[in-house]
Protein backbone atom coordinates (compact mmCIF):
# COMPACT_ATOMS: atom_id res chain seq x y z
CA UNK A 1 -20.58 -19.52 56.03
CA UNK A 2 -17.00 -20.54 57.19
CA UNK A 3 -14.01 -19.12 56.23
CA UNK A 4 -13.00 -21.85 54.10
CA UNK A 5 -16.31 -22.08 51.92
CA UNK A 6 -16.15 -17.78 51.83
CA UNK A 7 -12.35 -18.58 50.01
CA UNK A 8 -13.80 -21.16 47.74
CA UNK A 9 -16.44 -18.60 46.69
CA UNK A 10 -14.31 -16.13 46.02
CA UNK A 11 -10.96 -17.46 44.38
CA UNK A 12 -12.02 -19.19 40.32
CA UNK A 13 -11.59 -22.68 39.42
CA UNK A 14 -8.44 -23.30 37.60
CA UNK A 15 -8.27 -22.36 33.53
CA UNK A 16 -6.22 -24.69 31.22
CA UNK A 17 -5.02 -22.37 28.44
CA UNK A 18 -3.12 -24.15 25.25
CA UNK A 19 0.42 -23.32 25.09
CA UNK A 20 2.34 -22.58 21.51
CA UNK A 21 6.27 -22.29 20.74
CA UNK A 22 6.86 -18.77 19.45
CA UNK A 23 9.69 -18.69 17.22
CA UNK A 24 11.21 -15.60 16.97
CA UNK A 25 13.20 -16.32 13.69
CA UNK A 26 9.69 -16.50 11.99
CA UNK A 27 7.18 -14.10 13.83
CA UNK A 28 3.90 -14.62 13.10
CA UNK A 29 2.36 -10.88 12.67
CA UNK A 30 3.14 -8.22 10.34
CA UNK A 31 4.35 -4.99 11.91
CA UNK A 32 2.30 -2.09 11.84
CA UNK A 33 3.95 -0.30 8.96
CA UNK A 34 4.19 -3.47 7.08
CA UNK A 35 0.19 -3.93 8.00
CA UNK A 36 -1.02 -0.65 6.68
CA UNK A 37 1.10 -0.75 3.39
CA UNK A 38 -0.62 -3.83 2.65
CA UNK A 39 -3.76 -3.09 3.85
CA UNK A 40 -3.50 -0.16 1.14
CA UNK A 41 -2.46 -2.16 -1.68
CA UNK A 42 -5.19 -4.88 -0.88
CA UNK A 43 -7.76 -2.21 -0.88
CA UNK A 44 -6.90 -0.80 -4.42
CA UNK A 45 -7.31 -4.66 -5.49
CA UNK A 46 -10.32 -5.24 -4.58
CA UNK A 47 -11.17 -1.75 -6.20
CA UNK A 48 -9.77 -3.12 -9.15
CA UNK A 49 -11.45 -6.69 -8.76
CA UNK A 50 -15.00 -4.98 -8.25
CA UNK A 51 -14.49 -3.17 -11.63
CA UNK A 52 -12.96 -6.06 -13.33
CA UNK A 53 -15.65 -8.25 -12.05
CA UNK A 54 -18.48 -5.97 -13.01
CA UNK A 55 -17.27 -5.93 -16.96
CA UNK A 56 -16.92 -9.16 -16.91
CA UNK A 57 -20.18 -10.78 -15.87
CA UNK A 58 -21.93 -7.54 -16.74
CA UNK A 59 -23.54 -7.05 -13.24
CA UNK A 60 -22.70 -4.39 -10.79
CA UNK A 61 -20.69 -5.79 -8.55
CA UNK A 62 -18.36 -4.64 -5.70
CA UNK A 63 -15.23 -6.32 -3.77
CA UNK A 64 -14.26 -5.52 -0.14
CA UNK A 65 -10.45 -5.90 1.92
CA UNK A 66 -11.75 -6.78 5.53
CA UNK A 67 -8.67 -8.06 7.05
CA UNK A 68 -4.86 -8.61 6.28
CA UNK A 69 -2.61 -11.10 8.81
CA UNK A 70 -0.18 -13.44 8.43
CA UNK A 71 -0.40 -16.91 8.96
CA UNK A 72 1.24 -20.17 8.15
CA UNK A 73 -0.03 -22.53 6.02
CA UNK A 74 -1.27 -24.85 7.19
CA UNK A 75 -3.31 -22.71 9.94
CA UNK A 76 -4.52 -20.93 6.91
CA UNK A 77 -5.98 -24.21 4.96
CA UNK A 78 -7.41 -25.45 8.09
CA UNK A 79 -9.77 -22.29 8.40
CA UNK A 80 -10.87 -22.87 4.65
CA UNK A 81 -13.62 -25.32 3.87
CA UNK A 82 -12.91 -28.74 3.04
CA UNK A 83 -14.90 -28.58 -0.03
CA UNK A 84 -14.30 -24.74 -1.63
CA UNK A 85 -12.55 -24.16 -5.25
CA UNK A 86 -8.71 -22.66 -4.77
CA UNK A 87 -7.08 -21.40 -7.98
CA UNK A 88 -3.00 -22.18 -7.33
CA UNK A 89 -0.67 -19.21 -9.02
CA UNK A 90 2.74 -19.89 -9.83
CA UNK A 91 5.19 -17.09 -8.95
CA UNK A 92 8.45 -17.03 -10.72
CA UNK A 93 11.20 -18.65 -8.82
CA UNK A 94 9.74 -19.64 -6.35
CA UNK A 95 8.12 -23.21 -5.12
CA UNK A 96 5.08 -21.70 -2.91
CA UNK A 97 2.32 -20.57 -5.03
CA UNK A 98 -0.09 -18.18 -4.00
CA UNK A 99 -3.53 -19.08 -3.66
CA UNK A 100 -7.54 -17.25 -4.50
CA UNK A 101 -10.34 -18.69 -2.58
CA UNK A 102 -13.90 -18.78 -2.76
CA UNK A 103 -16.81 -21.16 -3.19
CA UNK A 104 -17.20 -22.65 -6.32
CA UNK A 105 -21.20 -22.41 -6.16
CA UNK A 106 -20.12 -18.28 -6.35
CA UNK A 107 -18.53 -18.79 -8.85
CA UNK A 108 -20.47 -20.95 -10.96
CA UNK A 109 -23.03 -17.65 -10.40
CA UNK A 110 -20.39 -15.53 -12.15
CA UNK A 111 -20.31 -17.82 -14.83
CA UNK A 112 -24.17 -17.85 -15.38
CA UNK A 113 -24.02 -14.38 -15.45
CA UNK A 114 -21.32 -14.56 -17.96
CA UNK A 115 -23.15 -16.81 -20.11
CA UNK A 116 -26.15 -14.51 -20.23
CA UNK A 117 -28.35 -15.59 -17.64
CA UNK A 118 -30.31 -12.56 -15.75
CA UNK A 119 -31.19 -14.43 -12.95
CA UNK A 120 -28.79 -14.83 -9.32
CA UNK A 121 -29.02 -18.94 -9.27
CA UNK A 122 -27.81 -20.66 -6.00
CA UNK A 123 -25.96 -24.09 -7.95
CA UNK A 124 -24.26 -26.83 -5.64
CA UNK A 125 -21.00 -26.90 -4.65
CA UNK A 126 -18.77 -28.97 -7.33
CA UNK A 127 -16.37 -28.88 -9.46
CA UNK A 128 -16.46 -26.77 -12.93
CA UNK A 129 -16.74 -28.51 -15.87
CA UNK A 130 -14.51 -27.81 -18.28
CA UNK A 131 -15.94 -24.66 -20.26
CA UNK A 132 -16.83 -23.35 -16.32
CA UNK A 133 -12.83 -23.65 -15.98
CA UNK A 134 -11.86 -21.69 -19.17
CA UNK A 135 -14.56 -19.36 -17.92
CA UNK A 136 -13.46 -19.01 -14.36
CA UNK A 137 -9.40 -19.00 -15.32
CA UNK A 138 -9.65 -16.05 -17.48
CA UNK A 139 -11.45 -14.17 -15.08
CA UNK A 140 -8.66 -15.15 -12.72
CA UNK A 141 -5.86 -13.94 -15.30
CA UNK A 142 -7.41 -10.81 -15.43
CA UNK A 143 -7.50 -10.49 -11.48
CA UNK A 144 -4.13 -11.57 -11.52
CA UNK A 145 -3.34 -8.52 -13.60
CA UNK A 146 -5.33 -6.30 -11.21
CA UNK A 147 -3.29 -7.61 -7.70
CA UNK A 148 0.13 -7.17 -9.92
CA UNK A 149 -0.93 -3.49 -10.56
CA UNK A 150 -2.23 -2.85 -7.02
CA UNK A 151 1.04 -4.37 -5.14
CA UNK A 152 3.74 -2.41 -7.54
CA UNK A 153 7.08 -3.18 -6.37
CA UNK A 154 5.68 -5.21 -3.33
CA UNK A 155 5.33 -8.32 -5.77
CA UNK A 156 8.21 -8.22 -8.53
CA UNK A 157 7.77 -11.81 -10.01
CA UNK A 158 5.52 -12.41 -12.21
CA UNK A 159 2.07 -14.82 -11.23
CA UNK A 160 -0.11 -16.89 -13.15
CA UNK A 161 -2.92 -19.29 -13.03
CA UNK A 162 -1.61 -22.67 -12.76
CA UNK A 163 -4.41 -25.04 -11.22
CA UNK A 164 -7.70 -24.92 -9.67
CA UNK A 165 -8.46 -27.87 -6.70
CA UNK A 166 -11.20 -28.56 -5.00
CA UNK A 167 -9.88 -29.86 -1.79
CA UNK A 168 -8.55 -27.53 1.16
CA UNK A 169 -6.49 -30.12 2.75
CA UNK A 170 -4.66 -31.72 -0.20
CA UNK A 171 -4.23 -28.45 -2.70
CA UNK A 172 -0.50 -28.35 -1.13
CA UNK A 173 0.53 -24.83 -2.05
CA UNK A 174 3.24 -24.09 -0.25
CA UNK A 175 4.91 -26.51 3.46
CA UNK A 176 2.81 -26.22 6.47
CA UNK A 177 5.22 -23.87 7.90
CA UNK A 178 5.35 -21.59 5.31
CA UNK A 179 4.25 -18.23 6.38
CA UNK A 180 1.71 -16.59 4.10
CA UNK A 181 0.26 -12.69 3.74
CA UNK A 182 -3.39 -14.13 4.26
CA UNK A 183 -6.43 -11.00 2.91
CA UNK A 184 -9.67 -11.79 3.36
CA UNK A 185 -12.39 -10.09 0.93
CA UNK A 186 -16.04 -9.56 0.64
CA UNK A 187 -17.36 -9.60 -2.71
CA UNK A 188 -20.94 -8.73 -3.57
CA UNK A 189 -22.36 -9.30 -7.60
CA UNK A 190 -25.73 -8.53 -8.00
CA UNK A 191 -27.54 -9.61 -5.19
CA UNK A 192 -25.98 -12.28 -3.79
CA UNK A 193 -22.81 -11.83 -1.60
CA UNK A 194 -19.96 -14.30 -0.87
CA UNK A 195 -16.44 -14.18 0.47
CA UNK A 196 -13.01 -15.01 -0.65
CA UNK A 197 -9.15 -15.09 0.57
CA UNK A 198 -5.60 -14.57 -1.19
CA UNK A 199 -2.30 -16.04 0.33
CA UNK A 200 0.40 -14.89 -0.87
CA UNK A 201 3.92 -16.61 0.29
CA UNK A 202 5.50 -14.00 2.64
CA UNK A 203 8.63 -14.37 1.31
CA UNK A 204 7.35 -12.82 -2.13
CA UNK A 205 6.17 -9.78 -0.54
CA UNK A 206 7.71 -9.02 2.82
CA UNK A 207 11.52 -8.27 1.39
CA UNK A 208 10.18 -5.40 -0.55
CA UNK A 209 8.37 -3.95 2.70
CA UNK A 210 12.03 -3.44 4.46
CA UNK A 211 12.83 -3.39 7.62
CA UNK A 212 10.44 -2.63 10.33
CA UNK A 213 11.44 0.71 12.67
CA UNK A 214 14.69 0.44 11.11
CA UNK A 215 17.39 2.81 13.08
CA UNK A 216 20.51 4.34 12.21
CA UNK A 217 23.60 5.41 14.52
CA UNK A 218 23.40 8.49 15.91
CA UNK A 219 27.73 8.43 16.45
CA UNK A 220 27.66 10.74 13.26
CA UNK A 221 24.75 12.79 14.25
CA UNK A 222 25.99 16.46 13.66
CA UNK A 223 26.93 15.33 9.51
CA UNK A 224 23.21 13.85 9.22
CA UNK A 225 22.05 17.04 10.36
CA UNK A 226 24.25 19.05 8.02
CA UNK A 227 23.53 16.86 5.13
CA UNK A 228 19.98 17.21 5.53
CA UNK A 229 19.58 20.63 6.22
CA UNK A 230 21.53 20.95 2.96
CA UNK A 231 18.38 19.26 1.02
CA UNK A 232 16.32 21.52 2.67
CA UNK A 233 14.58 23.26 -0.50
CA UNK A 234 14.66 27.38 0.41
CA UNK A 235 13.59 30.52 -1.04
CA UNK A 236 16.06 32.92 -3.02
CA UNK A 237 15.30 36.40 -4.77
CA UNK A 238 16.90 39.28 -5.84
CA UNK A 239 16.86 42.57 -4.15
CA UNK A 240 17.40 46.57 -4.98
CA UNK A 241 18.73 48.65 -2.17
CA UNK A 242 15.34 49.35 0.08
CA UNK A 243 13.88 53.14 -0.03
CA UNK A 244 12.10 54.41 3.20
CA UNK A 245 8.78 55.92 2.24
CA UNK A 246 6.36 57.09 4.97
CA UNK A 247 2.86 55.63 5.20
CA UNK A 248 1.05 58.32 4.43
CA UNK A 249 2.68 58.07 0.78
CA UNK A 250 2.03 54.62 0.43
CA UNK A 251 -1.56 55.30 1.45
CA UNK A 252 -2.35 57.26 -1.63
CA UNK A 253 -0.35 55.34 -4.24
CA UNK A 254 -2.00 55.65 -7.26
CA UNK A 255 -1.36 54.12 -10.65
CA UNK A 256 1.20 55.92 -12.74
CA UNK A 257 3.15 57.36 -9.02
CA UNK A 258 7.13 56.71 -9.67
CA UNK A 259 9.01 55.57 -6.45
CA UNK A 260 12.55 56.53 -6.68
CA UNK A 261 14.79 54.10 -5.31
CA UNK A 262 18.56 54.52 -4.44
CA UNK A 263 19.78 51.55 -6.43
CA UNK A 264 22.73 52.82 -9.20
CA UNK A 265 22.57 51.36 -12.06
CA UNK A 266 26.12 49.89 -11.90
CA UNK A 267 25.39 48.29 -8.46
CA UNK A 268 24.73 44.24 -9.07
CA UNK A 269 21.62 42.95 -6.79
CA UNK A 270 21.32 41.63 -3.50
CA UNK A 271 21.01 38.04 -3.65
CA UNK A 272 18.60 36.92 -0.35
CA UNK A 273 17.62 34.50 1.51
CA UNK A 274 15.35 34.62 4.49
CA UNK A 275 16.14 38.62 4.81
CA UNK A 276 19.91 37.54 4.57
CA UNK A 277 21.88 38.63 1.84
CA UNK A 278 24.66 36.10 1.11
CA UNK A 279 25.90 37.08 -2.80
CA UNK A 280 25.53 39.96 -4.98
CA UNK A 281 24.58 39.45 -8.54
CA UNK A 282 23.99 41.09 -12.02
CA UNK A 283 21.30 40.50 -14.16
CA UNK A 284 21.47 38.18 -16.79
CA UNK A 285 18.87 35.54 -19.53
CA UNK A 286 19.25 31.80 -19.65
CA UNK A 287 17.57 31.30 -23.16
CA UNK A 288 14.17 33.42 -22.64
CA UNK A 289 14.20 33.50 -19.23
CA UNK A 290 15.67 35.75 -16.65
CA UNK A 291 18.78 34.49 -14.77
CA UNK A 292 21.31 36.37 -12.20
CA UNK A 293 24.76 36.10 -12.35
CA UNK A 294 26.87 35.61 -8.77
CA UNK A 295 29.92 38.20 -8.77
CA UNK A 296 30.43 37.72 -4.97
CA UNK A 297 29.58 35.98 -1.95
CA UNK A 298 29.09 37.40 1.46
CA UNK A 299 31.54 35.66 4.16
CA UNK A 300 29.83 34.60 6.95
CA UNK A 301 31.39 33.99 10.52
């Protein structure tokens, strides 16, 4: 083997790899904070969901978060199928609407559920006619209620139903560029098992998250310190004058003993904290409970 076939062995062919503008104005990926927060909220959703689901179409049934990412748009309609059923949400003041996937032969299961079969059926993918609709929009407006509870202050306007397309590639939600909080779910009724997605415009969710690893000066560091030790919650109690007592006596205490202790009456009470006495106080009530009144502070150097 020469030297030149030995190189040709050893170094790879050449890769092409696919090259895309990052814009830093608009990242792409959530934060890991931001991530986890939602991750939480889509979680108790799908909880929600699962029940809601289950007294609606009267068969146990169980939803699933798998994954939460952001993407835009149009990346996220081009990973849907072209033929799947989307209900569109309106959210209040705003011209993106959020969107609910899933295939519409799933749901036409619900809906034979719903209508009293006992039997998982496996219909065709089409359009719902339009009792199937009514049917399939209410139990959207009551999983619209659900994701409202579950997201608390993360979504603040309100969402409803406002359409239902067939089409992934002309149901224009939102601009291609639009960045969108993309969950996926996994939903299982009865037997059979399906999945679904919600997009929710970023912009609806992501100003209520707050800043990611936000950071504050640290030119004023020796006040934040002060401040917060100052809302530092701490232990105080009142205290007689001690009495030294030898072990042995404390040994064989016995109900009824007396312990005299070298406190005069007139004396006010130590007032403590930590072992440190900074006040003395008298006894006193606020209404029908016991309350000491300061009479003087220890100064402290």
């Amino acid at each position: 083997m020469t030297v030149q076939e030995h190189i040709a062995i050893g170094v790879p062919a050449k890769q092409s790899f696919a090259v895309e503008p990052y814009d830093f104005r608009r990242p792409t990926t959530l934060a890991r904070e931001h991530s986890r927060v939602l991750e939480l909220a889509f979680e108790t959703f799908a909880r929600q969901w699962g029940t809601q689901l289950t007294a609606k179409v009267r068969v146990v049934s169980q939803v699933t978060c798998e994954q939460v990412a952001m993407q835009t748009y149009d990346e996220y309609a081009a990973s849907l199928p072209a033929t799947t059923a989307m209900v569109l949400c309106a959210i209040e003041g705003m011209e993106s609407k959020a969107v609910i996937q899933f295939p519409a032969s799933a749901a036409l299961t619900w809906v034979s559920y719903m209508l009293g079969s006992n039997q998982a059926q496996t219909p065709p993918e089409r359009k719902f006619t339009q009792i199937e609709q009514a049917l399939v929009r209410r139990l959207f407006d009551d999983a619209l209620e659900d994701l409202r509870y579950s997201l608390g202050i993360l979504l603040v306007a309100s969402i409803t139903v406002d359409a239902i397309q067939y089409n992934s590639q002309f149901a224009q939600a939102a601009a291609t560029s639009d960045l969108m909080v993309v969950s996926s779910f996994a939903i299982r009724v009865g037997d059979s098992s399906t999945t679904a997605t919600l997009a929710l415009p970023a912009e609806a969710v992501l100003p209520q998250l707050g800043e990611s690893n936000p950071t504050t000066t640290v030119a004023n560091a020796k006040q934040l310190v002060s401040a917060q030790i100052g809302r530092v919650p701490v232990e105080v109690s009142l205290q007689l004058a001690p009495v030294h007592v030898k072990p042995s006596k404390i040994l064989g205490l016995v109900v009824g003993d007396v312990l005299r202790i070298p406190h005069p009456q007139h004396r006010p009470l130590d007032v403590m904290v930590d072992g440190q006495a900074i006040a003395r106080a008298a006894v006193g009530s606020n209404g029908s409970r016991l309350a000491c009144v300061v009479i003087t502070t220890e100064e402290k150097s």
